[in-house]
N, C-alpha and C. Protein backbone atom coordinates (compact mmCIF):
# COMPACT_ATOMS: atom_id res chain seq x y z
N UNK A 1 -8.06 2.91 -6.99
CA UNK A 1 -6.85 3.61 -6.61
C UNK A 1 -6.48 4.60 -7.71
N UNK A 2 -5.78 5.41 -7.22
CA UNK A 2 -5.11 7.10 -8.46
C UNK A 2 -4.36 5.99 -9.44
N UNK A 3 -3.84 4.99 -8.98
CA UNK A 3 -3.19 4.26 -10.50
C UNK A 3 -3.38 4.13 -11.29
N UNK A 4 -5.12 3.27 -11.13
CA UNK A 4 -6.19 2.93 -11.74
C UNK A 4 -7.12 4.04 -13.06
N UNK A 5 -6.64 5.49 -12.85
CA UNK A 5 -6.82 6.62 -13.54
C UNK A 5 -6.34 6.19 -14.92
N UNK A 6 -5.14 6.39 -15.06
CA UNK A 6 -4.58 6.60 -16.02
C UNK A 6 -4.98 5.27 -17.07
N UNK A 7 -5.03 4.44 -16.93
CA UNK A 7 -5.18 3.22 -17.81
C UNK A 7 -6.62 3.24 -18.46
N UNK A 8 -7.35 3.39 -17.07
CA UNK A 8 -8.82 3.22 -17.45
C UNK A 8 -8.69 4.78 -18.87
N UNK A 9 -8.28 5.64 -18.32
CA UNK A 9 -8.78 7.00 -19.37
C UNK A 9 -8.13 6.64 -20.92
N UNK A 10 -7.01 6.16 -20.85
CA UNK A 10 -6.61 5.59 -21.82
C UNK A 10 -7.60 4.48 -22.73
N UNK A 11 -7.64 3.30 -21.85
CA UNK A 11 -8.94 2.59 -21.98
C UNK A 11 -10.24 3.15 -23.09
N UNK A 12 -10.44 4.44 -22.23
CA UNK A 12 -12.12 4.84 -23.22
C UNK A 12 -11.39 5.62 -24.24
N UNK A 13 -10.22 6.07 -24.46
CA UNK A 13 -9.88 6.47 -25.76
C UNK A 13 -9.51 5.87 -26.54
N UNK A 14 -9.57 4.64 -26.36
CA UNK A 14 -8.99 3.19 -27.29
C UNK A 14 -7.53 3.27 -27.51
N UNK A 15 -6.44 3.95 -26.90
CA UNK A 15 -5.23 3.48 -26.70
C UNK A 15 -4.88 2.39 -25.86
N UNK A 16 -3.97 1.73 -26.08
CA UNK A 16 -2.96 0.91 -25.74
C UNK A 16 -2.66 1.48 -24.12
N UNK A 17 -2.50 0.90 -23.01
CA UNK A 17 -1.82 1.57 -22.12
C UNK A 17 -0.24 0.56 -22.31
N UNK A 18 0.77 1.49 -21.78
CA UNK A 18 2.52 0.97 -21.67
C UNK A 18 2.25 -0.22 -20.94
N UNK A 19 2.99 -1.03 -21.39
CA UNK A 19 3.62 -2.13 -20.38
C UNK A 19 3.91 -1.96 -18.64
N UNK A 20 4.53 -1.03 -18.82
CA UNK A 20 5.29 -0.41 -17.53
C UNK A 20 4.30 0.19 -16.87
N UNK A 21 2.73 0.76 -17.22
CA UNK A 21 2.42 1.61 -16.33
C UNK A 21 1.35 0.35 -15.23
N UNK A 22 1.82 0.78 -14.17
CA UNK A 22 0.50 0.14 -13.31
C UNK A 22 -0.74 0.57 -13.14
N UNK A 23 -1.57 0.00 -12.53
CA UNK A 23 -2.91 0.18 -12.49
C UNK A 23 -3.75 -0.67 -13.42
N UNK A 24 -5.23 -0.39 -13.54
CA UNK A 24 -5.89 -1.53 -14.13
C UNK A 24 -6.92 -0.89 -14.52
N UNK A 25 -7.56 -0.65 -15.78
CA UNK A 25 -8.42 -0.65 -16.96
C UNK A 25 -9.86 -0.95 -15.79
N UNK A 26 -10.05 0.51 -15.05
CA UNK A 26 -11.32 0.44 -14.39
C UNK A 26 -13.09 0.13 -14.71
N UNK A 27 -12.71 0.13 -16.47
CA UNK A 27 -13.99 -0.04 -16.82
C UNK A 27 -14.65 -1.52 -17.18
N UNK A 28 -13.44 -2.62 -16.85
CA UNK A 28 -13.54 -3.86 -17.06
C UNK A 28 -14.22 -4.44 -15.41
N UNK A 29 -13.74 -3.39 -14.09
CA UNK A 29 -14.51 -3.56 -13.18
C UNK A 29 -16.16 -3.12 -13.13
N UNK A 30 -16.43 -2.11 -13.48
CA UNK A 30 -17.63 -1.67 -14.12
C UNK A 30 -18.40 -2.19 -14.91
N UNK A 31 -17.80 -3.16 -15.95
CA UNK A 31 -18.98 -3.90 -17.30
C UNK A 31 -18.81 -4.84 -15.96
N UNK A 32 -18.08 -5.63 -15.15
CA UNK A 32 -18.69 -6.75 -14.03
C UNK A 32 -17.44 -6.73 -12.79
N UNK A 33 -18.49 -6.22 -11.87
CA UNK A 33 -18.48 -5.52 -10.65
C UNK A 33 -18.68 -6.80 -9.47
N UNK A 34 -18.07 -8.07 -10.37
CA UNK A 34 -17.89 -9.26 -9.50
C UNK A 34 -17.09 -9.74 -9.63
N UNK A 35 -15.77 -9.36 -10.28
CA UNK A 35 -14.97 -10.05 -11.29
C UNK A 35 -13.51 -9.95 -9.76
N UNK A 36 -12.85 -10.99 -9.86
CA UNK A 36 -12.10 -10.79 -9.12
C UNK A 36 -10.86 -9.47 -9.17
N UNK A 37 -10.67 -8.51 -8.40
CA UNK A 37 -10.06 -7.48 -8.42
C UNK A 37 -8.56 -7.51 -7.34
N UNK A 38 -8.09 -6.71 -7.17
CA UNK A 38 -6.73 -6.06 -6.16
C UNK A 38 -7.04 -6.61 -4.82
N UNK A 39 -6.70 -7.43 -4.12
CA UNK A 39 -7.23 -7.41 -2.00
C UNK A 39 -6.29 -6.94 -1.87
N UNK A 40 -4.60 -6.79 -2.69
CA UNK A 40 -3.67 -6.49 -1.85
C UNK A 40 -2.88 -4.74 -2.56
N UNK A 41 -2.46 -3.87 -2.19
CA UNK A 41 -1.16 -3.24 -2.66
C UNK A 41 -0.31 -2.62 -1.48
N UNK A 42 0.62 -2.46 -2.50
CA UNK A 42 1.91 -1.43 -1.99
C UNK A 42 2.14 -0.43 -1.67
N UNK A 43 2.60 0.32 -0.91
CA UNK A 43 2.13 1.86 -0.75
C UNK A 43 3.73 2.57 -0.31
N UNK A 44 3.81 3.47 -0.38
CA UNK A 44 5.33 4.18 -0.52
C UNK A 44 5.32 5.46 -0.66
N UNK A 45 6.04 6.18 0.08
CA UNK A 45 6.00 7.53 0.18
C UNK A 45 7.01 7.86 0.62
N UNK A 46 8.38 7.93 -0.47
CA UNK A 46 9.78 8.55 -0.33
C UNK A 46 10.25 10.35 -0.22
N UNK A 47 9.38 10.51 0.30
CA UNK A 47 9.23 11.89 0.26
C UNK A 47 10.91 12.28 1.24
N UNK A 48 11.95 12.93 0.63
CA UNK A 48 13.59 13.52 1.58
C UNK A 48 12.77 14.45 2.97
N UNK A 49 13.24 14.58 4.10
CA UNK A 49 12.52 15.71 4.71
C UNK A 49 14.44 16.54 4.99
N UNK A 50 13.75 17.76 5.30
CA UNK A 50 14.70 18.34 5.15
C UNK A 50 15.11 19.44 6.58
N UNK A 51 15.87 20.01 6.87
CA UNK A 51 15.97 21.18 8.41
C UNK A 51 15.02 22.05 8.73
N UNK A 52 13.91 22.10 7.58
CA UNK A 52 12.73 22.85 7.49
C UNK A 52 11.48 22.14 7.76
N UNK A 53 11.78 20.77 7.38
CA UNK A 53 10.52 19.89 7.96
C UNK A 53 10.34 18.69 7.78
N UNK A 54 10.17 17.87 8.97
CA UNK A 54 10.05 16.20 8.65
C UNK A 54 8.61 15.58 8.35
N UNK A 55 9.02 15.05 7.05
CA UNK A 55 8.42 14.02 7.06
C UNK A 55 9.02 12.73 6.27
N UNK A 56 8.61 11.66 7.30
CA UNK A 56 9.50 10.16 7.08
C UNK A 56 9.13 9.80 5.86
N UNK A 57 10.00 8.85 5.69
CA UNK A 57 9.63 8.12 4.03
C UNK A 57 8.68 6.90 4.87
N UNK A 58 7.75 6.51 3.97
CA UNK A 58 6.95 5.39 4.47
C UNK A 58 6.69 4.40 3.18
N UNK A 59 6.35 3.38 3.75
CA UNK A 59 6.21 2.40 2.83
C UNK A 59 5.68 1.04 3.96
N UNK A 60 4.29 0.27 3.42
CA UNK A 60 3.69 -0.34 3.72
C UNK A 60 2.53 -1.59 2.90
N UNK A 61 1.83 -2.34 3.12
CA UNK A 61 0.97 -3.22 2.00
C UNK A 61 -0.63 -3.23 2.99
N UNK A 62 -1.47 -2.67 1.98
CA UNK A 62 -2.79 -2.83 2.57
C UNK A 62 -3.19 -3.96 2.12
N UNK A 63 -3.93 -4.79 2.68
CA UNK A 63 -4.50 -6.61 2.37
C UNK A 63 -5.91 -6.17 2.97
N UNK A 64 -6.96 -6.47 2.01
CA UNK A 64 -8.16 -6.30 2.59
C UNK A 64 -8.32 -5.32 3.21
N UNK A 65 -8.87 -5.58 4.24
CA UNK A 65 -9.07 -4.58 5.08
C UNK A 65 -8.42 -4.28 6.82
N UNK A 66 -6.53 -4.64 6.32
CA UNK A 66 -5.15 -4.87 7.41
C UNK A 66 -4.55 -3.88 6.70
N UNK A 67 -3.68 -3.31 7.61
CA UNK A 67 -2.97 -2.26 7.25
C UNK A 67 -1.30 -2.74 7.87
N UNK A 68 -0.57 -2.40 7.17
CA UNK A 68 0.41 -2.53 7.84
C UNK A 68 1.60 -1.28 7.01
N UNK A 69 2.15 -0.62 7.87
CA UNK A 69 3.26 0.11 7.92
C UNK A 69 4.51 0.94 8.33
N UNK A 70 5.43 1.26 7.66
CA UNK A 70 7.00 1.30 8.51
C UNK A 70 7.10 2.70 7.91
N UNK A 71 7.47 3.43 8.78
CA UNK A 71 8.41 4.80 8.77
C UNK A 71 9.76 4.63 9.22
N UNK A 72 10.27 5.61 8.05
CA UNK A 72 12.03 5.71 8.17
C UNK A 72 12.06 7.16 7.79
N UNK A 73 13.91 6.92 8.27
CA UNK A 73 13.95 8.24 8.00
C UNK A 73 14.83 8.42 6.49
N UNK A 74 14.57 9.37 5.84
CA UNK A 74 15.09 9.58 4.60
C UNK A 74 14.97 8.24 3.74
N UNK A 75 14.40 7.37 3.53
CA UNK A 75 14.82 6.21 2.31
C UNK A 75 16.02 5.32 3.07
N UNK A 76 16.03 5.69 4.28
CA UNK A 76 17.22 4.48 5.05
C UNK A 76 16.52 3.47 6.01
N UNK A 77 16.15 2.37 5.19
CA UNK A 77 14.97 1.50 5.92
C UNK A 77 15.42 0.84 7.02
N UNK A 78 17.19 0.69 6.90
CA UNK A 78 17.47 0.46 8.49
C UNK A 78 16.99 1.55 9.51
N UNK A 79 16.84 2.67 9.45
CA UNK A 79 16.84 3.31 10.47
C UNK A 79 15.01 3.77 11.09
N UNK A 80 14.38 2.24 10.89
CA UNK A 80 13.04 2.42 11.28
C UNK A 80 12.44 3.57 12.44
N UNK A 81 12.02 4.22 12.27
CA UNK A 81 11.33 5.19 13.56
C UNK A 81 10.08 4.69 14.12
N UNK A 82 8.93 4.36 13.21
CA UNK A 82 8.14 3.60 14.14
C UNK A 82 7.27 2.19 13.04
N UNK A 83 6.33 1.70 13.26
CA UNK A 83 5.28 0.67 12.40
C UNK A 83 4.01 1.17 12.92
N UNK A 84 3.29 0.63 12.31
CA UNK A 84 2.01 0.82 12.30
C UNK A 84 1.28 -0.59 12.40
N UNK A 85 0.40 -0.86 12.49
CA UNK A 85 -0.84 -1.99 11.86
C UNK A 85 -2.12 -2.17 12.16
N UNK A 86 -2.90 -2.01 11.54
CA UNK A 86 -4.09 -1.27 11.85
C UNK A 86 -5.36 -2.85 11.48
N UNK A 87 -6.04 -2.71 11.74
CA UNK A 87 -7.63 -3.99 10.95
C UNK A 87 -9.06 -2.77 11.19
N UNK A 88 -8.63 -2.39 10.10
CA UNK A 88 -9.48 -1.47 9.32
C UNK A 88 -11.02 -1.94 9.68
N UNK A 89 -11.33 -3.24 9.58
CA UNK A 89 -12.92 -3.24 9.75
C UNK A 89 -13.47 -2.57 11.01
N UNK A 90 -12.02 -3.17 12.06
CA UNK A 90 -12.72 -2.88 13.42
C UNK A 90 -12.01 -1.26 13.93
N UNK A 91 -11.22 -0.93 13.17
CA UNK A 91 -10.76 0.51 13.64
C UNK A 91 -10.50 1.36 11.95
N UNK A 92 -11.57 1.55 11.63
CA UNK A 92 -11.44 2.68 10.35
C UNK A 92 -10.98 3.43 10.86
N UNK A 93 -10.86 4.36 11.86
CA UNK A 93 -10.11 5.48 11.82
C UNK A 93 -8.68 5.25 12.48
N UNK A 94 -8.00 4.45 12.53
CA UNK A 94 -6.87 4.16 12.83
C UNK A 94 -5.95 4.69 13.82
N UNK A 95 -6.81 4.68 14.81
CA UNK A 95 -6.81 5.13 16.40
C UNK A 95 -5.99 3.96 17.50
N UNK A 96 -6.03 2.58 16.97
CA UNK A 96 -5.87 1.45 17.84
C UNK A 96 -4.43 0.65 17.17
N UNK A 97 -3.12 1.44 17.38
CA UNK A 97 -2.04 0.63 16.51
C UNK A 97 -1.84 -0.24 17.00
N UNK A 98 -2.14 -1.41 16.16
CA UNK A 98 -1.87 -3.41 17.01
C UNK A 98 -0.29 -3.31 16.73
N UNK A 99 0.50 -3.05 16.61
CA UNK A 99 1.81 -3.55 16.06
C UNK A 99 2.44 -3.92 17.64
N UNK A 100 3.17 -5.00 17.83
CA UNK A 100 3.76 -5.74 18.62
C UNK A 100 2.86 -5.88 19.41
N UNK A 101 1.54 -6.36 19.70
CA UNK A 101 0.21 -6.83 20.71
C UNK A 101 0.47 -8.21 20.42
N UNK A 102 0.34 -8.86 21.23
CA UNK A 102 0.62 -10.68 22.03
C UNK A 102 -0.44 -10.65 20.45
N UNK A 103 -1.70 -10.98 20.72
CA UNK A 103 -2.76 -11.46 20.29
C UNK A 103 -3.10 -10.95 18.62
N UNK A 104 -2.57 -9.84 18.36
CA UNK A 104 -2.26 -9.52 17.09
C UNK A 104 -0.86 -10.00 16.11
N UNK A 105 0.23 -10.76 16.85
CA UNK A 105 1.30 -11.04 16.26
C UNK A 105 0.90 -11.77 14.87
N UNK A 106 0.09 -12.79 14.64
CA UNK A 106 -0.27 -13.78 13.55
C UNK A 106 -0.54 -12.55 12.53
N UNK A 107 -1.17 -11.91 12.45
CA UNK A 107 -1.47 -10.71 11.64
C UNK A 107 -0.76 -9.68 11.42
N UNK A 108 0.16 -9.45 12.70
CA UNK A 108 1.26 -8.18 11.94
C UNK A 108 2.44 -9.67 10.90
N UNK A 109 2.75 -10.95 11.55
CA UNK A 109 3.68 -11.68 10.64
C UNK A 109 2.83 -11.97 9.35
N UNK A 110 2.04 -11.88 9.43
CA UNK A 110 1.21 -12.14 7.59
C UNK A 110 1.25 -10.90 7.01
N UNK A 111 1.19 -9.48 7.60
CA UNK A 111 1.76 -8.55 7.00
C UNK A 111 3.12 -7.99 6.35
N UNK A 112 3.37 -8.57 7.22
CA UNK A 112 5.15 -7.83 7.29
C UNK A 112 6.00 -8.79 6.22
N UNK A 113 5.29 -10.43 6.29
CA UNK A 113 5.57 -11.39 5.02
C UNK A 113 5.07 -10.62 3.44
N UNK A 114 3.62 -10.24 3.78
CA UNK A 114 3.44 -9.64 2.65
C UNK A 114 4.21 -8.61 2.37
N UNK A 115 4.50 -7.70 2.85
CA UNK A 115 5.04 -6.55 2.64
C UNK A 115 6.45 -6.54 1.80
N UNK A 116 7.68 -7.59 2.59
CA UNK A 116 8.44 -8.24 2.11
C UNK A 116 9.12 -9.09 0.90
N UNK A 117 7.55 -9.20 0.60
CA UNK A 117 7.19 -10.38 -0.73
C UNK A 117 7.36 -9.07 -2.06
N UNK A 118 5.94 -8.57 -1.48
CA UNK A 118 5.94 -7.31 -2.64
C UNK A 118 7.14 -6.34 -2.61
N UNK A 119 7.80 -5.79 -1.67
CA UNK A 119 8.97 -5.14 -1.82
C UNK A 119 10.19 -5.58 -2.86
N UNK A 120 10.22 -7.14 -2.62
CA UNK A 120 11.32 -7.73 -3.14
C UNK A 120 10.65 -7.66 -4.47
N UNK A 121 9.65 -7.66 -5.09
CA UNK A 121 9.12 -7.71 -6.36
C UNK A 121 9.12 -5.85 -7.36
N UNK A 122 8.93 -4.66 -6.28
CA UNK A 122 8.78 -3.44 -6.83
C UNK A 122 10.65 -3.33 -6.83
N UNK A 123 11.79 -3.99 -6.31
CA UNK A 123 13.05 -3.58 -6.68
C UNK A 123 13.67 -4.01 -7.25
């Protein structure tokens, strides 16, 4: 992930990365490329839209290879506009939105738990 940039570059210059910054020292995946890594993150995109042009704020948690995510409008997460939820293995191009499907519910509620979990943790 772009997070993952900054630490690792730091990393090969032998600085310290901050406390505060996220991401993870990519070259420790590289010396072993078996080592347990990320299945899950957070994703967020507070972008204001404005009389000139919308676009929603979003925010969602990818798990493996499940997608799950919520559009709002402006940063007002009551005022949901739509979700998403996707299972990436069987629809990479994210053509087939499962969100509220009978047979997909177990998987959008393990999302939407996750999502929840980590939210309450990034505020």
């Amino acid at each position: 992930m772009n997070i993952d940039i900054a630490p690792t570059i730091l990393s090969i210059a032998n600085v310290a990365a901050p406390q505060i910054m996220h991401g993870e020292d990519l070259t420790k995946l590289m010396d072993n490329p078996e080592m347990d890594w990320r299945d899950t993150f957070f994703y967020e995109h507070l972008w204001p839209s404005s009389n000139r042009y919308y676009i929603p704020s979003t925010e969602g948690v990818v798990w493996n290879d499940k997608k799950y995510m919520k559009y709002f409008m402006n940063e007002n997460r009551d005022n949901i506009i739509f979700e998403e939820l996707y299972d990436l293995s069987e629809d990479p191009n994210e053509i087939h939105n499962l969100i509220n499907i009978p047979e997909h519910q177990e998987l959008q509620r393990r999302l939407q738990e996750e999502y929840t979990r980590i939210k309450k943790m990034v505020n």
